[in-house]
C-alpha atoms as a PDB file:
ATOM      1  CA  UNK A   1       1.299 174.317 119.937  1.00  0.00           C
ATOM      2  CA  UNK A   2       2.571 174.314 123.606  1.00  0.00           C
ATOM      3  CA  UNK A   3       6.015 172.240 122.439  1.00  0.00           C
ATOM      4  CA  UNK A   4       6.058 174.815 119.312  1.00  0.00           C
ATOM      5  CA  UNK A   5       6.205 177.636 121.846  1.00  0.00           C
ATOM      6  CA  UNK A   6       8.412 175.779 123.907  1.00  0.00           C
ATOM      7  CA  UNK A   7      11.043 175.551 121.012  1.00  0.00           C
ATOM      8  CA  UNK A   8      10.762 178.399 120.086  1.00  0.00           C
ATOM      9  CA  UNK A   9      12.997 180.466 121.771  1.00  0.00           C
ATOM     10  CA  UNK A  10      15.874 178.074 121.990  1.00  0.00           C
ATOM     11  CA  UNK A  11      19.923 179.507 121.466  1.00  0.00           C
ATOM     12  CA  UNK A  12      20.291 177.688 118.424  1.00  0.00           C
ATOM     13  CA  UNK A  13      18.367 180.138 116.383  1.00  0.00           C
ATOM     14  CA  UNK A  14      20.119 180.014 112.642  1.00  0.00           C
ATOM     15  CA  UNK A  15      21.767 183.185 112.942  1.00  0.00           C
ATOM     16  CA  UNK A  16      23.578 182.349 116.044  1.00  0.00           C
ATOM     17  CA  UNK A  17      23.376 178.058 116.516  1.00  0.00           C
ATOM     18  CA  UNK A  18      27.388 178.266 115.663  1.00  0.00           C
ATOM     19  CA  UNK A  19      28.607 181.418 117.367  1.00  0.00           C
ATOM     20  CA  UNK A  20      29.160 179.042 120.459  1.00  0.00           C
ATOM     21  CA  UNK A  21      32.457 177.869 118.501  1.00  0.00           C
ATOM     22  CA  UNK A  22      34.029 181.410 118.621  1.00  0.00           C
ATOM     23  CA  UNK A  23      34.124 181.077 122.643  1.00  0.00           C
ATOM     24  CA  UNK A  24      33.933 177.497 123.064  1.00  0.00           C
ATOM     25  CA  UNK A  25      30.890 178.012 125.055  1.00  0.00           C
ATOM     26  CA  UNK A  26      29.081 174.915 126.431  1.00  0.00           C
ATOM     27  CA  UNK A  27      25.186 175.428 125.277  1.00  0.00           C
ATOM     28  CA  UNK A  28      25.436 173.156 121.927  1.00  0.00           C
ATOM     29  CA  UNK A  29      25.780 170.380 124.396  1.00  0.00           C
ATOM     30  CA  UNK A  30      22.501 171.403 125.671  1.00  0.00           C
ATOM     31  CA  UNK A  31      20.285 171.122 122.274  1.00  0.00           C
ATOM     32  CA  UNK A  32      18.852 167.645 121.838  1.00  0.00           C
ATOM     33  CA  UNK A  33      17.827 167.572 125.927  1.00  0.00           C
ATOM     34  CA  UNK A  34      16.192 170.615 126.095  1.00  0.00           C
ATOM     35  CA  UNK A  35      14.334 169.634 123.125  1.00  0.00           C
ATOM     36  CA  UNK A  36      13.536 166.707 124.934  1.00  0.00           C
ATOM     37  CA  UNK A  37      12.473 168.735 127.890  1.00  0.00           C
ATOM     38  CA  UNK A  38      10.314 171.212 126.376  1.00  0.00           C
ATOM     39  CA  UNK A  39       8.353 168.219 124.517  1.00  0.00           C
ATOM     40  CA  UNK A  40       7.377 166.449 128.177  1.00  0.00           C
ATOM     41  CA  UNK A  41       7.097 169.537 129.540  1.00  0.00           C
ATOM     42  CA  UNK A  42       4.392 170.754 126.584  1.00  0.00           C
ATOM     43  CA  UNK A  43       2.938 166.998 127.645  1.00  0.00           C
ATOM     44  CA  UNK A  44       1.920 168.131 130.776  1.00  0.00           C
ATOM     45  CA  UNK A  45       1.178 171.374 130.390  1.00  0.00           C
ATOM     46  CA  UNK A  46      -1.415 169.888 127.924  1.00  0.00           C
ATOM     47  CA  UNK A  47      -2.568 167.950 130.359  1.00  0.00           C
ATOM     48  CA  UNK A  48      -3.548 170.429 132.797  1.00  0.00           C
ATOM     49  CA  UNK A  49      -5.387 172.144 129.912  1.00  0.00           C
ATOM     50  CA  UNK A  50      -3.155 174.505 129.345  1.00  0.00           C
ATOM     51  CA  UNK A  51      -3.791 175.082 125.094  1.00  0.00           C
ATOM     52  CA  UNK A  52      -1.034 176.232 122.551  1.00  0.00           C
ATOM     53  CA  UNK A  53      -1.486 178.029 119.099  1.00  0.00           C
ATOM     54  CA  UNK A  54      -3.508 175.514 117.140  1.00  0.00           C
ATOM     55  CA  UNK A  55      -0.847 176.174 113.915  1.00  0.00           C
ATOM     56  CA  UNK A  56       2.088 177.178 115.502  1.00  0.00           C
ATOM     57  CA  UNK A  57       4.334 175.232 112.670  1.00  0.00           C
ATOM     58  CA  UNK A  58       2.699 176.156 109.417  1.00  0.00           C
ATOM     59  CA  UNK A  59       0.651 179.490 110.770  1.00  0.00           C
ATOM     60  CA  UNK A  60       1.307 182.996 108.983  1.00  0.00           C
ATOM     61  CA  UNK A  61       3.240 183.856 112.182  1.00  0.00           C
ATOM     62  CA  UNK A  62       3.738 180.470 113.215  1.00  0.00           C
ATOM     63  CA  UNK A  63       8.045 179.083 113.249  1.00  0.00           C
ATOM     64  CA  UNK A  64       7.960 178.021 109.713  1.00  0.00           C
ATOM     65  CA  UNK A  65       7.259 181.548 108.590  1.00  0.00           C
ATOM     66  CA  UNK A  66       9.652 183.268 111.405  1.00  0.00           C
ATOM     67  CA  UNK A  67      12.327 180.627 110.264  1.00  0.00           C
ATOM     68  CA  UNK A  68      12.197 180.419 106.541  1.00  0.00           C
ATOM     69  CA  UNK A  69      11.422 181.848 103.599  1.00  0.00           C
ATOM     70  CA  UNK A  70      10.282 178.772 101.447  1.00  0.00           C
ATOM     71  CA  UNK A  71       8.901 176.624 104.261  1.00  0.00           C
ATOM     72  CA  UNK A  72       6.570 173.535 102.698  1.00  0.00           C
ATOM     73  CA  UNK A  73       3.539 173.332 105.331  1.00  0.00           C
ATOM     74  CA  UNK A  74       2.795 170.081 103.256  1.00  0.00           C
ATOM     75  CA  UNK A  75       5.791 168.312 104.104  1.00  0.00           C
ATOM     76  CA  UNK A  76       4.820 167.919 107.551  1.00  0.00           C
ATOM     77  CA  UNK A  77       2.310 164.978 107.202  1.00  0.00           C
ATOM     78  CA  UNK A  78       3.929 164.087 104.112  1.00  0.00           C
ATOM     79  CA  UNK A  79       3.101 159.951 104.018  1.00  0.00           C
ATOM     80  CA  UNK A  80       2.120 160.309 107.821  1.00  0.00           C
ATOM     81  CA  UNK A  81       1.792 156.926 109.496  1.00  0.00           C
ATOM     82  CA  UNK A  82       3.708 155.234 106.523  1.00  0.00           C
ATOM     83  CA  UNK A  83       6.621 157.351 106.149  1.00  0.00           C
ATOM     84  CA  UNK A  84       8.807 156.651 110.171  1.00  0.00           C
ATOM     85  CA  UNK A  85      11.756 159.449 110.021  1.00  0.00           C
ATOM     86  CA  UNK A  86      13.756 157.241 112.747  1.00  0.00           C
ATOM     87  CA  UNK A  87      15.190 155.207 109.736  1.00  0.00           C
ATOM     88  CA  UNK A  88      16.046 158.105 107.642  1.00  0.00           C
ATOM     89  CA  UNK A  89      17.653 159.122 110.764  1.00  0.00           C
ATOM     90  CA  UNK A  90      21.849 159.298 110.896  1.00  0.00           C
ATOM     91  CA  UNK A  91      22.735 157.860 114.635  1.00  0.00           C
ATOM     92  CA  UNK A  92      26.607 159.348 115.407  1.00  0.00           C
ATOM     93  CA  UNK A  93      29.047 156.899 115.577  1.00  0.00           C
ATOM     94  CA  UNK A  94      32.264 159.522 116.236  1.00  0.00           C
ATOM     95  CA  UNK A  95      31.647 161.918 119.603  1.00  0.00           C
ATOM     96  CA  UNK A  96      32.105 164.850 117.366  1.00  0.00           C
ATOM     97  CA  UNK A  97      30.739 167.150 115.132  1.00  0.00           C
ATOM     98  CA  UNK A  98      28.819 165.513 112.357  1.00  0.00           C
ATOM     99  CA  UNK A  99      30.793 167.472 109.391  1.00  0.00           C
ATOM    100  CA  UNK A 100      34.036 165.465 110.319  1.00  0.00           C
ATOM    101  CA  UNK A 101      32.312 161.824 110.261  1.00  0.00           C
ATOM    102  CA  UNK A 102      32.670 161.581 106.793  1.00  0.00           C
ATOM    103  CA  UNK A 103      36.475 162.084 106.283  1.00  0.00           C
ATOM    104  CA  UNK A 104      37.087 160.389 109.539  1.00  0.00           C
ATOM    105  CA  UNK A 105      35.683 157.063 107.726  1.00  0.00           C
ATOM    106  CA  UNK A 106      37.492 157.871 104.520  1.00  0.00           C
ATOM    107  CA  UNK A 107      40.684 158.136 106.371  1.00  0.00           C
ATOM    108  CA  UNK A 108      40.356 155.037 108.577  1.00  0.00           C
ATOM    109  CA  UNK A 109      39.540 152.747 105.734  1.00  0.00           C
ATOM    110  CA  UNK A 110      42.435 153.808 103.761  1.00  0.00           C
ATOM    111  CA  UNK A 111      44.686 153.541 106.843  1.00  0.00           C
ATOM    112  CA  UNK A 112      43.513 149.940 107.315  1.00  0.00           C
ATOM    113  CA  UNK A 113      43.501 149.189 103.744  1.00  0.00           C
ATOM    114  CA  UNK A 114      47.355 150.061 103.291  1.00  0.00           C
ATOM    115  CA  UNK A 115      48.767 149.528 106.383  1.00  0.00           C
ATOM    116  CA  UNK A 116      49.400 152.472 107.524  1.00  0.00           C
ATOM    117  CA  UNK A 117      50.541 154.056 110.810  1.00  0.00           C
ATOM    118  CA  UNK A 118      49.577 157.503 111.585  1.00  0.00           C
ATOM    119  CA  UNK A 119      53.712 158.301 111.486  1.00  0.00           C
ATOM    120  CA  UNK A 120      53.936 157.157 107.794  1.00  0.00           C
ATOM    121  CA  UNK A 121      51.560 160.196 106.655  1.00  0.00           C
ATOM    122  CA  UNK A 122      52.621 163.293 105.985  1.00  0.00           C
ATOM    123  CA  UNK A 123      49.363 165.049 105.271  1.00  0.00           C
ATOM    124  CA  UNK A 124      46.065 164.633 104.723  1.00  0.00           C
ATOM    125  CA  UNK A 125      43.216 166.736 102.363  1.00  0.00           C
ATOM    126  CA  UNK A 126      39.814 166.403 103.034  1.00  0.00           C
ATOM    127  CA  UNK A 127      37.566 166.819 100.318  1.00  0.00           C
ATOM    128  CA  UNK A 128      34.390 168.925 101.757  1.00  0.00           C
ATOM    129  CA  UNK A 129      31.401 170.025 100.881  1.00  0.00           C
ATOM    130  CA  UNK A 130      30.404 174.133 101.623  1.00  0.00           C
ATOM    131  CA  UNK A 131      28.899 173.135 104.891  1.00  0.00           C
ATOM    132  CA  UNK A 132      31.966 171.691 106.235  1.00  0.00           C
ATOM    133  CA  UNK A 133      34.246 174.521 106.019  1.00  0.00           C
ATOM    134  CA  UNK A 134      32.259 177.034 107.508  1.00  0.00           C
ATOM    135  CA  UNK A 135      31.406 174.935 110.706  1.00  0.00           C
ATOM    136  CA  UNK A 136      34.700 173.350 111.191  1.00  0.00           C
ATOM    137  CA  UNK A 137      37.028 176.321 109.669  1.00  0.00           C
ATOM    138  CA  UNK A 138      36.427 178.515 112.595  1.00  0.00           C
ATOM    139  CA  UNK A 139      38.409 176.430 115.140  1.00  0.00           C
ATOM    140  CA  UNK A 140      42.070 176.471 113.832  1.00  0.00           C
ATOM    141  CA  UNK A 141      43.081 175.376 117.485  1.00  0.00           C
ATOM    142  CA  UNK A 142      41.148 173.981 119.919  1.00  0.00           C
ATOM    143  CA  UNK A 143      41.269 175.412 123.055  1.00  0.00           C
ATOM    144  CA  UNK A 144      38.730 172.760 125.033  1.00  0.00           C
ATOM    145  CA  UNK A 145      37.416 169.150 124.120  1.00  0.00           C
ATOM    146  CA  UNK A 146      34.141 170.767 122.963  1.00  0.00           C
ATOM    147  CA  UNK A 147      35.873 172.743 120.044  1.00  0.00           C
ATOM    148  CA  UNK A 148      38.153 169.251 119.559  1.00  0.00           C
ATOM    149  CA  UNK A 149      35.007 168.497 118.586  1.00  0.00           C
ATOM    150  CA  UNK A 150      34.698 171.032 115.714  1.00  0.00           C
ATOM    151  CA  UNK A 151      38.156 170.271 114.519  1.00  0.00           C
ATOM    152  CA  UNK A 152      38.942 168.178 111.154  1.00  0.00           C
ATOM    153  CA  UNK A 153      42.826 168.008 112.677  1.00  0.00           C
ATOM    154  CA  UNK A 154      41.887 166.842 115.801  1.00  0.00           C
ATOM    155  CA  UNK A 155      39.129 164.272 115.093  1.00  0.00           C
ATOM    156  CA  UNK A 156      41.264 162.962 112.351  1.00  0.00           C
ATOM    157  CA  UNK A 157      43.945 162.853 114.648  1.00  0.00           C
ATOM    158  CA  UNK A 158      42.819 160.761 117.331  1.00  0.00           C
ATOM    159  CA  UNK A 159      41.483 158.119 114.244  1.00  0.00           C
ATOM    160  CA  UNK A 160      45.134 158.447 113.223  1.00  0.00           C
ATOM    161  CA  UNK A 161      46.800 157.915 116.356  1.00  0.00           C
ATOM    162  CA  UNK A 162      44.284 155.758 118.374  1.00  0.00           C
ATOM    163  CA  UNK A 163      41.644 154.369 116.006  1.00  0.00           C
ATOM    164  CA  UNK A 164      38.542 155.683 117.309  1.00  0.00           C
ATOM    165  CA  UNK A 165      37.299 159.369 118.466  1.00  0.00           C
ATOM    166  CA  UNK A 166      34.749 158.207 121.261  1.00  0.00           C
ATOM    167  CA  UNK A 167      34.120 160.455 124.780  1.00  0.00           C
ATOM    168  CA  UNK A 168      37.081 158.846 126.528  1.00  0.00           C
ATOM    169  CA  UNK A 169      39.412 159.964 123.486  1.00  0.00           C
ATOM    170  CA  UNK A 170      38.260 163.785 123.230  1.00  0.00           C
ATOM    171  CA  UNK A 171      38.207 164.068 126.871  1.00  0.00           C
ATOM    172  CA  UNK A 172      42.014 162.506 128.005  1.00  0.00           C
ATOM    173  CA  UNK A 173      43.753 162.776 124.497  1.00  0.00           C
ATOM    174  CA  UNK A 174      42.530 165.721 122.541  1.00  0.00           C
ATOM    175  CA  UNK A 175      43.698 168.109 123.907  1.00  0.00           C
ATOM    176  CA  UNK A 176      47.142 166.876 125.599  1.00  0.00           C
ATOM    177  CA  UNK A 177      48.398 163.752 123.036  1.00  0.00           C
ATOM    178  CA  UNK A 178      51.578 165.636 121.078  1.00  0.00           C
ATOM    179  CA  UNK A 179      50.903 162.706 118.858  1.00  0.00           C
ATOM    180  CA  UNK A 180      47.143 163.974 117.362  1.00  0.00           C
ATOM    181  CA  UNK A 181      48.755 167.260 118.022  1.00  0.00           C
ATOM    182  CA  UNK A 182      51.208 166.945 115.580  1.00  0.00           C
ATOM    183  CA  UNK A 183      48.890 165.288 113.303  1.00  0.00           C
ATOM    184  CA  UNK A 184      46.374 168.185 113.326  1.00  0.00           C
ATOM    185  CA  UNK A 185      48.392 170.212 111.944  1.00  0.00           C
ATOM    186  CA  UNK A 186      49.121 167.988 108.403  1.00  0.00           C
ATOM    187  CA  UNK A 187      44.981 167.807 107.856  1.00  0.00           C
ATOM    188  CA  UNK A 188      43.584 170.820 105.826  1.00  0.00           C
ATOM    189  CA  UNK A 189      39.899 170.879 103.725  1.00  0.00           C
ATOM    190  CA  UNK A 190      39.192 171.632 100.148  1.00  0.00           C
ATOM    191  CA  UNK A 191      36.198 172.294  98.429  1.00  0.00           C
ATOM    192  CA  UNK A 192      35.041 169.361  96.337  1.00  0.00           C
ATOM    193  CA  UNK A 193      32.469 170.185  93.987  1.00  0.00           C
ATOM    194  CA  UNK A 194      30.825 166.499  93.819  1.00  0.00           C
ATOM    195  CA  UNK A 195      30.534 166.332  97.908  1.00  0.00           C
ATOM    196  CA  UNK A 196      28.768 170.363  97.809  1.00  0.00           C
ATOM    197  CA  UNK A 197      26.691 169.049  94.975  1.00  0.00           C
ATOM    198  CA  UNK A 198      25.570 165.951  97.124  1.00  0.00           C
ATOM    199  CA  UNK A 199      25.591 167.845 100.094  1.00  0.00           C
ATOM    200  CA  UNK A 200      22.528 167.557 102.415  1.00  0.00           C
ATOM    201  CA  UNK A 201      20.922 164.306 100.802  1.00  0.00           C
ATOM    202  CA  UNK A 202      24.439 163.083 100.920  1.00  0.00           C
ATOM    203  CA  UNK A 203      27.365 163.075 103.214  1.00  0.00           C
ATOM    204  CA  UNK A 204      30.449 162.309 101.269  1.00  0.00           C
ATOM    205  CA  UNK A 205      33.896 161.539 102.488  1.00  0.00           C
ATOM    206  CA  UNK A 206      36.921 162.357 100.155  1.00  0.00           C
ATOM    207  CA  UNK A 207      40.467 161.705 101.598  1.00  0.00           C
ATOM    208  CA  UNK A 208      44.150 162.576  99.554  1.00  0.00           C
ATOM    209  CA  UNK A 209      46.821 161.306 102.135  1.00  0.00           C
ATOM    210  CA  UNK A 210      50.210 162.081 101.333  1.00  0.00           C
ATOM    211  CA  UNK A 211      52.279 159.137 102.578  1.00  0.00           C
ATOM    212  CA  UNK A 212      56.173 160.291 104.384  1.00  0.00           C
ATOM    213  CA  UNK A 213      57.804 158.307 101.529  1.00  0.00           C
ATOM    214  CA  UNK A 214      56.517 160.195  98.875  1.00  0.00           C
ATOM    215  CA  UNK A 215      53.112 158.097  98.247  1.00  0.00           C
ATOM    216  CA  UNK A 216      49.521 159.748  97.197  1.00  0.00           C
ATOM    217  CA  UNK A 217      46.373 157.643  98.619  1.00  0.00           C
ATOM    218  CA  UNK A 218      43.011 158.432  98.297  1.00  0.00           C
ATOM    219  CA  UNK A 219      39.886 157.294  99.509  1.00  0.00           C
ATOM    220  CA  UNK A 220      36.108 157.959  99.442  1.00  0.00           C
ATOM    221  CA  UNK A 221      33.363 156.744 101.448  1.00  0.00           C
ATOM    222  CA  UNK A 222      29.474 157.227 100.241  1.00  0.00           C
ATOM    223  CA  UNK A 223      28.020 156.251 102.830  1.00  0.00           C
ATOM    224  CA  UNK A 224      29.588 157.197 106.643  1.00  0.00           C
ATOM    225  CA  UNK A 225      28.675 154.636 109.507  1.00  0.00           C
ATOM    226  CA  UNK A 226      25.806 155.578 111.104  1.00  0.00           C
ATOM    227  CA  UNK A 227      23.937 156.692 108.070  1.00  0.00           C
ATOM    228  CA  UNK A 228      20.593 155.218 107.012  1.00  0.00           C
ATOM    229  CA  UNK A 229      22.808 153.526 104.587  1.00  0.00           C
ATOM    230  CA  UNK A 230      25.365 152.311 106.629  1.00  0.00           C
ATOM    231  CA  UNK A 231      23.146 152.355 109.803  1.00  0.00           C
ATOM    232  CA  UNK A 232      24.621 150.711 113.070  1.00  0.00           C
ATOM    233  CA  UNK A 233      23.648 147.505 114.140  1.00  0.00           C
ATOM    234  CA  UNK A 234      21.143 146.740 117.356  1.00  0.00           C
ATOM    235  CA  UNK A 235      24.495 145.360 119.065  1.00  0.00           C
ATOM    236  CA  UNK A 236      26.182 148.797 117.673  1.00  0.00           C
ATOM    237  CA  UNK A 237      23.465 150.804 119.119  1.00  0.00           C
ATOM    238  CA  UNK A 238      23.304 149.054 122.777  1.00  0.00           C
ATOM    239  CA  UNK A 239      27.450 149.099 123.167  1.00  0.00           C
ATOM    240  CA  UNK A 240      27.169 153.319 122.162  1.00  0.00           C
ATOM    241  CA  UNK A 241      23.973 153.166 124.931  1.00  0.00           C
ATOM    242  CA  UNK A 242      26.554 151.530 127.407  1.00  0.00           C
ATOM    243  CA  UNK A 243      29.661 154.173 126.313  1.00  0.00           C
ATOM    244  CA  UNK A 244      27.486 157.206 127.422  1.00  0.00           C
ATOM    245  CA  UNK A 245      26.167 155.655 130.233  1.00  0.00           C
ATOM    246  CA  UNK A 246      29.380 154.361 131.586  1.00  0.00           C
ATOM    247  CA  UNK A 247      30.926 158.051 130.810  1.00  0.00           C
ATOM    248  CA  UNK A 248      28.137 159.806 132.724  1.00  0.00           C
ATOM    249  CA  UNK A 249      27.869 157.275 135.777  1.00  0.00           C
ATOM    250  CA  UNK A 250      24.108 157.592 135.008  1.00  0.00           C
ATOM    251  CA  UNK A 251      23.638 154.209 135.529  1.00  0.00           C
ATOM    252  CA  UNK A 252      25.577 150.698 135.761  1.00  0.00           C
ATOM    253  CA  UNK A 253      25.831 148.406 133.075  1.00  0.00           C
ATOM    254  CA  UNK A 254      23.105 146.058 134.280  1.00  0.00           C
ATOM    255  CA  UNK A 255      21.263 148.997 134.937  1.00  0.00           C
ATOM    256  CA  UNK A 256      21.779 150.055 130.950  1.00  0.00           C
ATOM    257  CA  UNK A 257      20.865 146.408 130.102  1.00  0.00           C
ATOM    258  CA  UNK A 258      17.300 146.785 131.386  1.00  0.00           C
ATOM    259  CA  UNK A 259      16.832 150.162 130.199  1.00  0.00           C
ATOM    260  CA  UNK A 260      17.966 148.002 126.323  1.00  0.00           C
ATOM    261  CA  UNK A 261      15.421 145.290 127.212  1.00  0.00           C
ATOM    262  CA  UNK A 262      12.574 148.209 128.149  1.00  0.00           C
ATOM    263  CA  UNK A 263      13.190 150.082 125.028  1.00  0.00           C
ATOM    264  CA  UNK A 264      13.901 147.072 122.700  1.00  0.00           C
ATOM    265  CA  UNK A 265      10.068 145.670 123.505  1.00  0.00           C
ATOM    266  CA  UNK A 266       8.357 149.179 123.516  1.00  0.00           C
ATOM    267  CA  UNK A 267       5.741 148.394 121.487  1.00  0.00           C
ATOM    268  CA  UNK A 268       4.722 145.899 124.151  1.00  0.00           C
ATOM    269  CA  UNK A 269       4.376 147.937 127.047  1.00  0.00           C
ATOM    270  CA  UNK A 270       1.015 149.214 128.453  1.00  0.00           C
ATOM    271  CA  UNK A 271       2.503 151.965 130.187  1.00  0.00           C
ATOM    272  CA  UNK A 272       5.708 154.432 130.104  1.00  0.00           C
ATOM    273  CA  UNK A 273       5.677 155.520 133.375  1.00  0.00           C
ATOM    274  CA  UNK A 274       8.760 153.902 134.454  1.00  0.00           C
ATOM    275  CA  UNK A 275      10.924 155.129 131.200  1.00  0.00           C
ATOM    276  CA  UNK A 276       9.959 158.789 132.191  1.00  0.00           C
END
């Protein structure tokens, strides 16, 4: 109940969780910590007795019913303690915006797969599902590296150009590389019925690149990396761990290592005092 509450009234409500993109305003950045923080914070609360609304989820004024229309209460211990959601679970391998990881795959195999140089193309379709074009349609030119982030062009671009769209990319090229510039501006997005039809189970990537001597390549990708299918490796995982640590100067690499170690033998410890 108390984390329920807590959640409650975040800025990502439905009706306004993508309005940030109009403005390129920084509070997206903010959503998966202060989730974080309102769940210890509920912790403790609860632990000074403080009590929360017993059915805050599935109550008749509880979220599900503020939030939906055709919530399923059931689904919430559905196969509980047999059922773990952290392997269903999709862990980013791009620093962007989730809609783009698909097409950025698509287009990176079929560059490696022919050859290609991001100077040889001469444009590049994306084959979309619904969801895509209404998130990522709204920034035609990004203004900051947080909209780069929202931006088919300019994630495909860096992949393009540089071969990866990690934090260090979006923060020194996005935005001032002519090169993924220029690129941007030959991507565009089309509807694709069989990706919307897919579309959430699935996350589909459809490429049609258009090659400068007159050539028409496609590729398609089922299953991006990072998805339960495709999921990233331990070694995958720890090297991401050590990206966003080394980007933040949170803490050194050794430093990361035994943080790895700690959360690699979890189910071993007696205590998580010294994680918190």
């Amino acid at each position: 109940g108390g984390a329920g509450r807590q959640g409650s009234p975040r800025v990502d409500r439905p009706v306004v969780r993508r309005e940030f993109l109009r403005d390129a305003a920084d509070s997206k950045q903010l959503h998966t910590a202060k989730a974080a923080a309102d769940g210890l914070l509920a912790a403790y609360m609860t632990e000074d007795g403080l009590t929360g609304a017993r059915n805050i989820l599935e109550g008749e004024q509880g979220m599900a019913a503020g939030m939906s229309t055709d919530a399923d209460p059931a689904r919430l211990s559905d196969r509980l303690g047999t059922r773990w959601a952290l392997v269903e679970t999709s862990f980013k391998f791009h620093a962007s915006c989730r809609h783009t990881h698909p097409a950025a795959d698509a287009l990176l195999h079929l560059m490696q797969r022919e050859g290609l140089r991001h100077d040889q193309i001469a444009k590049v379709v994306t084959r979309v599902h619904q969801g895509a074009i209404d998130v990522l349609g709204r920034v035609v030119k990004p203004s900051t590296v947080h909209q780069a982030k929202f931006s088919m062009g300019a994630v495909l671009g860096l992949i393009a150009v540089h071969g990866s769209a990690q934090l260090i990319e979006f923060r020194d090229l996005a935005l001032t590389d002519p090169d993924v510039d220029a690129f941007r501006e030959k991507v565009s997005m089309e509807l694709d019925p069989e990706v919307d039809a897919a579309y959430p189970a699935r996350w589909l990537g459809r490429v049609i690149v258009t090659t400068t001597d007159g050539r028409t390549l496609t590729a398609a990708i089922d299953d991006p990396k990072g998805d339960p299918g495709n999921t990233l490796s331990r070694p995958e995982l720890e090297a991401k761990f050590q990206r966003l640590l080394a980007f933040s100067g949170a803490r050194t690499e050794e430093q990361g290592k035994a943080i790895i170690d700690k959360v690699w033998h979890l189910r071993d410890a007696q205590v998580l005092a010294d994680l918190i």
